[in-house]
PDB file of N, CA and C in Angstrom:
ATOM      1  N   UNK A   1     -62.959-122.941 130.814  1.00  0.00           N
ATOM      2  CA  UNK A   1     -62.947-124.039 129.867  1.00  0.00           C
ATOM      3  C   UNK A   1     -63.993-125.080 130.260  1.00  0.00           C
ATOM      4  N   UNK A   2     -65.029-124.652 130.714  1.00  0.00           N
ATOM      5  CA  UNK A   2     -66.376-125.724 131.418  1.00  0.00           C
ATOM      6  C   UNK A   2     -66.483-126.464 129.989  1.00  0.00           C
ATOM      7  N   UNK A   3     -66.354-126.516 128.579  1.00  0.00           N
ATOM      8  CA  UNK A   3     -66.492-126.976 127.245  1.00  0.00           C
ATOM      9  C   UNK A   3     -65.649-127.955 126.741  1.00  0.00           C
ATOM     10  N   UNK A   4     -64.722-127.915 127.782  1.00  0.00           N
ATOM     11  CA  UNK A   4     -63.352-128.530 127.354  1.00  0.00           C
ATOM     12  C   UNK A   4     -63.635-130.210 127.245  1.00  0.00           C
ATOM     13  N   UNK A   5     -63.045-130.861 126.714  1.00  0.00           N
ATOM     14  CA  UNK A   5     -63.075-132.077 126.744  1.00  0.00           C
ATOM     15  C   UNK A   5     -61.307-133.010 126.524  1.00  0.00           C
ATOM     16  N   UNK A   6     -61.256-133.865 127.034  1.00  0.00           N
ATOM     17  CA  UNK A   6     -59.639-134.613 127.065  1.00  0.00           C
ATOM     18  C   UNK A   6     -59.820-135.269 125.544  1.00  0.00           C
ATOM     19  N   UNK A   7     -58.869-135.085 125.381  1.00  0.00           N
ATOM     20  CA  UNK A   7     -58.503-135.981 123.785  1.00  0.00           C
ATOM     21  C   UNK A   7     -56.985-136.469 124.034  1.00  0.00           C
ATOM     22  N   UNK A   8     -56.487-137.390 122.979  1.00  0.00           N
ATOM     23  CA  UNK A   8     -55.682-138.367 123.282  1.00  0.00           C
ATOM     24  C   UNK A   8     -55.137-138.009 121.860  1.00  0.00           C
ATOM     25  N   UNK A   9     -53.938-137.425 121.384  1.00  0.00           N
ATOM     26  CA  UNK A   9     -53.813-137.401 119.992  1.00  0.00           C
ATOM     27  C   UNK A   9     -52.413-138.336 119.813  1.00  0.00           C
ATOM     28  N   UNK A  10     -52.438-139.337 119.029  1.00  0.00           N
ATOM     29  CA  UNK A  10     -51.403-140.610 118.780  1.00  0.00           C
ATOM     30  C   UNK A  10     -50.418-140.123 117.625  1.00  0.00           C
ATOM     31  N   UNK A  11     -49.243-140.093 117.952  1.00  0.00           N
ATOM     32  CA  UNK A  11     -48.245-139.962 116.403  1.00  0.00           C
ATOM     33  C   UNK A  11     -47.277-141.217 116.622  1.00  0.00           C
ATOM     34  N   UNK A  12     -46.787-141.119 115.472  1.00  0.00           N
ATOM     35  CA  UNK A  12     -45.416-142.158 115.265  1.00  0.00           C
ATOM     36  C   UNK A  12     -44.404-141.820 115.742  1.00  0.00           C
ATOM     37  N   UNK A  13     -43.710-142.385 116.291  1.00  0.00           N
ATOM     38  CA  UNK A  13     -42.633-141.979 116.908  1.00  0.00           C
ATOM     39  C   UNK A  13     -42.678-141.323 118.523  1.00  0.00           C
ATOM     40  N   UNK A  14     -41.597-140.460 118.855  1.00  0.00           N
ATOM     41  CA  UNK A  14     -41.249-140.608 120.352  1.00  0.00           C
ATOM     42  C   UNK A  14     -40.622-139.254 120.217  1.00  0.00           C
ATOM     43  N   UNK A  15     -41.565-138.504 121.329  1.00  0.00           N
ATOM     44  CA  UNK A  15     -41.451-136.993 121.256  1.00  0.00           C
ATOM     45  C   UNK A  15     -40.934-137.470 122.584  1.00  0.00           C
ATOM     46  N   UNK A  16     -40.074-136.195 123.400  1.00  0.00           N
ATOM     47  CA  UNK A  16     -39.991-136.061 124.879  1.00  0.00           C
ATOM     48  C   UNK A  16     -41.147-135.089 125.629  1.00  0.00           C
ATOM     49  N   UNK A  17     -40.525-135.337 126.637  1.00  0.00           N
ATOM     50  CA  UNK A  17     -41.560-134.250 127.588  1.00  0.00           C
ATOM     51  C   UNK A  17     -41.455-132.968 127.467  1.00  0.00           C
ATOM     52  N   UNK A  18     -39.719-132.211 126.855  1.00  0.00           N
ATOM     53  CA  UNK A  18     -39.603-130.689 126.831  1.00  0.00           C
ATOM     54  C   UNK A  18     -41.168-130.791 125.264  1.00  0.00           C
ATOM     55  N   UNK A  19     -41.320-131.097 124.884  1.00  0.00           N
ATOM     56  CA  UNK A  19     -42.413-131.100 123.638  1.00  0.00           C
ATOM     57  C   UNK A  19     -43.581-130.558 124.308  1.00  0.00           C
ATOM     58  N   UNK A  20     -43.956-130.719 125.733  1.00  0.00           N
ATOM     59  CA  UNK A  20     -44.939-130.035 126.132  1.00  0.00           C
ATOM     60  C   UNK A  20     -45.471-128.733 126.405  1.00  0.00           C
ATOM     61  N   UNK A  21     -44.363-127.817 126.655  1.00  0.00           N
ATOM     62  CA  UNK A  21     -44.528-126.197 125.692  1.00  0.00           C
ATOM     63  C   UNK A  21     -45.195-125.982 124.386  1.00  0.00           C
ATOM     64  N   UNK A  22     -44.589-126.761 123.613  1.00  0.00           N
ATOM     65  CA  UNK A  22     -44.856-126.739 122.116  1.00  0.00           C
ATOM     66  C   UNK A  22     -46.183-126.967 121.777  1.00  0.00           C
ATOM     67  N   UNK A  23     -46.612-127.990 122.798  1.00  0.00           N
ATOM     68  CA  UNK A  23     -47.833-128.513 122.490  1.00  0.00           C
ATOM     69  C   UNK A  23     -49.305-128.035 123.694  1.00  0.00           C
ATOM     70  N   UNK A  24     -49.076-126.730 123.773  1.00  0.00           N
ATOM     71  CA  UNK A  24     -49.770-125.998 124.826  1.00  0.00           C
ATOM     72  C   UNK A  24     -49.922-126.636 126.097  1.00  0.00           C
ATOM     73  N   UNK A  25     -48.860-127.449 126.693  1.00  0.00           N
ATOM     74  CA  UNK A  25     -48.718-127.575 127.902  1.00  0.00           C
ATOM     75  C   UNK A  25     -49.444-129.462 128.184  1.00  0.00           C
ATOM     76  N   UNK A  26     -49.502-129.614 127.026  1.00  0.00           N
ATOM     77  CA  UNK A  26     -50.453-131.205 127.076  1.00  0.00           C
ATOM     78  C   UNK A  26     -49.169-131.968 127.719  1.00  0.00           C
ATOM     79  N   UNK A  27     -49.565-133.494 127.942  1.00  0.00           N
ATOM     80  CA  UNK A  27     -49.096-134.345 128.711  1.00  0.00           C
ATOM     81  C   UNK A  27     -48.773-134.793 127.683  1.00  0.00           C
ATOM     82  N   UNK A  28     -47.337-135.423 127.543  1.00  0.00           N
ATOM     83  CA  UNK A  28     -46.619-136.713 126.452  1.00  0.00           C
ATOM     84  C   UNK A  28     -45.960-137.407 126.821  1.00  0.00           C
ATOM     85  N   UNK A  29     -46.982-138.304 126.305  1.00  0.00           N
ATOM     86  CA  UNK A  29     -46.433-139.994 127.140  1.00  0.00           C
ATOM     87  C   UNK A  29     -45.824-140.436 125.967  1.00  0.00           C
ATOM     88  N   UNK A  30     -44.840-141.254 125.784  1.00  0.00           N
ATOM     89  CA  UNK A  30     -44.030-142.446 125.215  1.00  0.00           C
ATOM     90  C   UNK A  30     -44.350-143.500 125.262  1.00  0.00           C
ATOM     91  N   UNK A  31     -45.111-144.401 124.460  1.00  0.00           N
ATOM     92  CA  UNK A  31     -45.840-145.563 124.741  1.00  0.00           C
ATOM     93  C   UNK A  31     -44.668-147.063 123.930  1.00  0.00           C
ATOM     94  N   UNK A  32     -45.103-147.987 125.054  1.00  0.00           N
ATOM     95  CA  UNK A  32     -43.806-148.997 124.704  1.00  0.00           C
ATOM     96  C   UNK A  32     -44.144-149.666 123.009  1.00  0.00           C
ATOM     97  N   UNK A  33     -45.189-149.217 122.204  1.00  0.00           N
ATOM     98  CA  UNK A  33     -45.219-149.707 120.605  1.00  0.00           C
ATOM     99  C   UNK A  33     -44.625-148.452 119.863  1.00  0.00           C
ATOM    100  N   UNK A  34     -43.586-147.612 120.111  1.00  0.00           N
ATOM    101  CA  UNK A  34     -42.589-146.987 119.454  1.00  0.00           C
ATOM    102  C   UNK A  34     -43.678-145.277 119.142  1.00  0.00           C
ATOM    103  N   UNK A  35     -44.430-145.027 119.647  1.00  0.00           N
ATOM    104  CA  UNK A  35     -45.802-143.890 119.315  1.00  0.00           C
ATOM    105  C   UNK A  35     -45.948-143.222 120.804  1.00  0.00           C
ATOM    106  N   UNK A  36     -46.634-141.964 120.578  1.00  0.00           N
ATOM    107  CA  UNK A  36     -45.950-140.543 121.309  1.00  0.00           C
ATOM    108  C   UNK A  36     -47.926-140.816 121.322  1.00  0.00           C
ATOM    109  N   UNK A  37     -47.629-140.027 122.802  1.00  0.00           N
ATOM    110  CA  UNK A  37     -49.825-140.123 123.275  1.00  0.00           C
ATOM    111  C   UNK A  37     -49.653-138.376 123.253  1.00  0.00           C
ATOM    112  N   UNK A  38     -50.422-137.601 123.184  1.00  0.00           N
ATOM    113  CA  UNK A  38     -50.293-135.926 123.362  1.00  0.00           C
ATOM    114  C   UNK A  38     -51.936-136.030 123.938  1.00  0.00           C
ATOM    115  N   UNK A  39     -51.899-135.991 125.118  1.00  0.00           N
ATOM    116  CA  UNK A  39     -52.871-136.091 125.984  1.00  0.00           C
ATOM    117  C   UNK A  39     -53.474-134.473 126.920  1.00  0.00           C
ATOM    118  N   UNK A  40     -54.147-134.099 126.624  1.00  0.00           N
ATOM    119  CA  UNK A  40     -54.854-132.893 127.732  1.00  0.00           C
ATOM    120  C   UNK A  40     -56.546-132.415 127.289  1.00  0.00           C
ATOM    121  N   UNK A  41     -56.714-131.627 128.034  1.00  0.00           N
ATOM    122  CA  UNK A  41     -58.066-130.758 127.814  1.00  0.00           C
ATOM    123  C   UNK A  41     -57.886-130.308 126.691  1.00  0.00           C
ATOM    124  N   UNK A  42     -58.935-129.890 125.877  1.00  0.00           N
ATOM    125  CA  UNK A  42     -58.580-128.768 125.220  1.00  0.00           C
ATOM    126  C   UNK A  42     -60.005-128.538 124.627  1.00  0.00           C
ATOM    127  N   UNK A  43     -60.042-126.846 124.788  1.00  0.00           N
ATOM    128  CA  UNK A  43     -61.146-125.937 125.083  1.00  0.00           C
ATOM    129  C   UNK A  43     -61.956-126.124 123.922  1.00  0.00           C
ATOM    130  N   UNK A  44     -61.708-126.203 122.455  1.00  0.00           N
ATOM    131  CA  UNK A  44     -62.742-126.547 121.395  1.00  0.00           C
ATOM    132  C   UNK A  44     -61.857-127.024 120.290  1.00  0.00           C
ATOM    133  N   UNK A  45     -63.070-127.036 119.106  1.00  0.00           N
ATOM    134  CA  UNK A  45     -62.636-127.274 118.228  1.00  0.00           C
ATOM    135  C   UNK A  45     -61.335-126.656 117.401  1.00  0.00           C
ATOM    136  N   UNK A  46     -61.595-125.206 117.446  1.00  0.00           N
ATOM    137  CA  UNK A  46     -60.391-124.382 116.991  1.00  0.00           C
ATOM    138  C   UNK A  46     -59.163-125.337 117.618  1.00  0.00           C
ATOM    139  N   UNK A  47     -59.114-124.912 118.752  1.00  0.00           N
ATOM    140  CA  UNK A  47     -57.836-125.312 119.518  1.00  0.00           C
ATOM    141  C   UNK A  47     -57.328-127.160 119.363  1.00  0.00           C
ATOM    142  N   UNK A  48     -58.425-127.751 119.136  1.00  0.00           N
ATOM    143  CA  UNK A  48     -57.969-129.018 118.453  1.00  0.00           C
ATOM    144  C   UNK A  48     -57.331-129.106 117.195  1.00  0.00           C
ATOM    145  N   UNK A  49     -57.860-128.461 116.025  1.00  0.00           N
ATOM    146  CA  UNK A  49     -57.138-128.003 114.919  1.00  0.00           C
ATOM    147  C   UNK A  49     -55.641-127.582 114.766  1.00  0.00           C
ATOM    148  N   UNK A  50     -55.105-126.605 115.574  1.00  0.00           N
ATOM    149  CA  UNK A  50     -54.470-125.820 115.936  1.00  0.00           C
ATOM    150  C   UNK A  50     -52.932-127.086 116.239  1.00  0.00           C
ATOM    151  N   UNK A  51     -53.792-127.592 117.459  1.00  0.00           N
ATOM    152  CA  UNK A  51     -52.514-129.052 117.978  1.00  0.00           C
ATOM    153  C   UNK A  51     -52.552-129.821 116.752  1.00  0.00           C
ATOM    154  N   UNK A  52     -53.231-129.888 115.920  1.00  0.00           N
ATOM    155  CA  UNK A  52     -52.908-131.138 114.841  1.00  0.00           C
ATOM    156  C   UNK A  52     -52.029-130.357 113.553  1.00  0.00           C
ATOM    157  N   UNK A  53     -52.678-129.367 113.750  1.00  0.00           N
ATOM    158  CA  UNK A  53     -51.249-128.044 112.730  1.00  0.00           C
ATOM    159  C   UNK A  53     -50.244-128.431 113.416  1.00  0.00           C
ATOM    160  N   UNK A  54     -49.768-128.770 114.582  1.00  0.00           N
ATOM    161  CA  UNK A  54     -48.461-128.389 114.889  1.00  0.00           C
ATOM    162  C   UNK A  54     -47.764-130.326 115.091  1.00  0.00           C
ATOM    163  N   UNK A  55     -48.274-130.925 114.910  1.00  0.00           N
ATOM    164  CA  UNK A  55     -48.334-132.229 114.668  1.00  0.00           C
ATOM    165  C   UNK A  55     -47.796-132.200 112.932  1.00  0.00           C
ATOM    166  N   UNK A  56     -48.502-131.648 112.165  1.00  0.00           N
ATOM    167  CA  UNK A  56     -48.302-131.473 110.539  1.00  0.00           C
ATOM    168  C   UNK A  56     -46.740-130.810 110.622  1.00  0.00           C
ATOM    169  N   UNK A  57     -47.198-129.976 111.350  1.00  0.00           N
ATOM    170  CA  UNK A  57     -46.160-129.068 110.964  1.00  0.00           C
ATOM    171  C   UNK A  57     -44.457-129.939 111.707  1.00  0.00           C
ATOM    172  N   UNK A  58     -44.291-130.399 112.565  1.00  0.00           N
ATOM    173  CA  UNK A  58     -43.023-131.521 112.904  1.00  0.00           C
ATOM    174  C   UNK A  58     -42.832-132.260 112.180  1.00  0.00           C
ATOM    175  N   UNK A  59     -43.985-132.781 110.848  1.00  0.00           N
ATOM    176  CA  UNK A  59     -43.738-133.701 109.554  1.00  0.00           C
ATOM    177  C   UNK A  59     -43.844-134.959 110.760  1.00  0.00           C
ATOM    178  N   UNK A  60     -44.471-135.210 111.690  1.00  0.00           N
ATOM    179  CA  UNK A  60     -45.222-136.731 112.099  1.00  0.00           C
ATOM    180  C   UNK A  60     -46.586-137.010 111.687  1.00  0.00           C
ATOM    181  N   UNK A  61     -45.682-138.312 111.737  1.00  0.00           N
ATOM    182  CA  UNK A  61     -47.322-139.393 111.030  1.00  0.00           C
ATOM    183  C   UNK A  61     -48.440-138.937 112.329  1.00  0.00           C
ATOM    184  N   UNK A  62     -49.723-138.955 111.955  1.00  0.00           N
ATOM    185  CA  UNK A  62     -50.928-138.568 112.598  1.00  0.00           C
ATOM    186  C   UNK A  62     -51.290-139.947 112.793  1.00  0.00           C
ATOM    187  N   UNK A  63     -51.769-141.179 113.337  1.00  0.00           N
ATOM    188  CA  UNK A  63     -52.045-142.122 113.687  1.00  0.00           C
ATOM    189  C   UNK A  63     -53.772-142.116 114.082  1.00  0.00           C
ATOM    190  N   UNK A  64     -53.548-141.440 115.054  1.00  0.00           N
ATOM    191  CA  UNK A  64     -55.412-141.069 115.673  1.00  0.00           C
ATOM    192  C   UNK A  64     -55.316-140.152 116.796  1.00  0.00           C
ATOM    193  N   UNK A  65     -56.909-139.642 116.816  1.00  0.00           N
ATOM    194  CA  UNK A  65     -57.222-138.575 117.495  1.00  0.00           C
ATOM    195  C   UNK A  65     -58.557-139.068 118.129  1.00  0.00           C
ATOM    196  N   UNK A  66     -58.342-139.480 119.266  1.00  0.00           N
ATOM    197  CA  UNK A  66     -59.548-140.030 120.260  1.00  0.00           C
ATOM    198  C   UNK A  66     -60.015-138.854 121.249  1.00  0.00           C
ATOM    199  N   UNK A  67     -61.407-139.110 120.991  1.00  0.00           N
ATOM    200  CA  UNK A  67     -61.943-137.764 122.154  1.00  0.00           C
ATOM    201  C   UNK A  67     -62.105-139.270 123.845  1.00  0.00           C
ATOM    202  N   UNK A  68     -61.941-138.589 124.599  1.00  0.00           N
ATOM    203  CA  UNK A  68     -62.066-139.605 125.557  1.00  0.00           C
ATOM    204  C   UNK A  68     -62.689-139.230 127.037  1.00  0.00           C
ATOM    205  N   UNK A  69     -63.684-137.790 126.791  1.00  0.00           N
ATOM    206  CA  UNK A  69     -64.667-137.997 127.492  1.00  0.00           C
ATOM    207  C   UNK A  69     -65.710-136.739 127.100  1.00  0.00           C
ATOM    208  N   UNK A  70     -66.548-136.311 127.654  1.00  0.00           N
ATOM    209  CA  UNK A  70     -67.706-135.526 127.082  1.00  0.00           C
ATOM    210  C   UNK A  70     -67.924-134.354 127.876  1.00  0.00           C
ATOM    211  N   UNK A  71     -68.167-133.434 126.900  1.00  0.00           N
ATOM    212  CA  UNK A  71     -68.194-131.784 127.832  1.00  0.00           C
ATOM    213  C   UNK A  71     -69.000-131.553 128.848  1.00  0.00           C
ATOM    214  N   UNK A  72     -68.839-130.793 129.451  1.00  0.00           N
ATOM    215  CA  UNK A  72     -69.809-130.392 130.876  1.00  0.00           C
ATOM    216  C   UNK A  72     -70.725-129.811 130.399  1.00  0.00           C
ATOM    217  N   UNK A  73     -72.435-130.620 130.671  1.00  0.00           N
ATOM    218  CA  UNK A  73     -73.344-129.081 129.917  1.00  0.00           C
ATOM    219  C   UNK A  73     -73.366-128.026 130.751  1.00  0.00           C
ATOM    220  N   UNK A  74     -73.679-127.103 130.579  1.00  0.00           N
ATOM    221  CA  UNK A  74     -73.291-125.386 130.720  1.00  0.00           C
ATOM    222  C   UNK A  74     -74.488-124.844 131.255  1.00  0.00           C
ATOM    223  N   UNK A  75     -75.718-125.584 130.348  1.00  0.00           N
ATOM    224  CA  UNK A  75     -76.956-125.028 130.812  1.00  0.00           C
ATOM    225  C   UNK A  75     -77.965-126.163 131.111  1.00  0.00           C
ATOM    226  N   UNK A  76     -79.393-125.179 131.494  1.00  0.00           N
ATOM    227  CA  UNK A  76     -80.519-126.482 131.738  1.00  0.00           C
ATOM    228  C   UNK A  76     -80.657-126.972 130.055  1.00  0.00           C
ATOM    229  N   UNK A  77     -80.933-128.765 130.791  1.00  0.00           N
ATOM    230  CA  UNK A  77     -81.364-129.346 129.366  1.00  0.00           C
ATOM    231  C   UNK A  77     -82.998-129.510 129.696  1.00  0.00           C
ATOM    232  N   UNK A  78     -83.732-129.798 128.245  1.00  0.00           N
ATOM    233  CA  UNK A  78     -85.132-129.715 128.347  1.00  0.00           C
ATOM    234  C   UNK A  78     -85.468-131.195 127.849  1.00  0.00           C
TER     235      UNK A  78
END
């Protein structure tokens, strides 16, 4: 996953931690303004899609989706 990058995906409400199976193993924090953080790597775009299907799919509000740092380049740059 050298491509991977951390994203931060925000919903309404207050998931627990068993939610982290569900959500391919990401980190979920409970934040004290009543909203759920779904925090990890994740390898591309597909697989970003994928977590926000399953966000749709629990019927939670989507709030935001912050990328919060930048991929490893892979090769020489010119």
């Amino acid at each position: 996953m050298s491509d991977a990058v951390t994203y931060e995906i925000r919903i309404q409400g207050r998931l627990g931690d068993r939610w982290a199976a569900w959500f391919d193993g990401m980190e979920i924090v409970a934040t004290d303004d009543g909203t759920t953080l779904i925090r990890g790597r994740i390898a591309d775009q597909a697989a970003l899609h994928g977590l926000i299907q399953k966000v749709r799919d629990l019927g939670l509000p989507l709030l935001s989706v912050t990328r919060t740092d930048t991929p490893t380049p892979t090769g020489p740059t010119s």
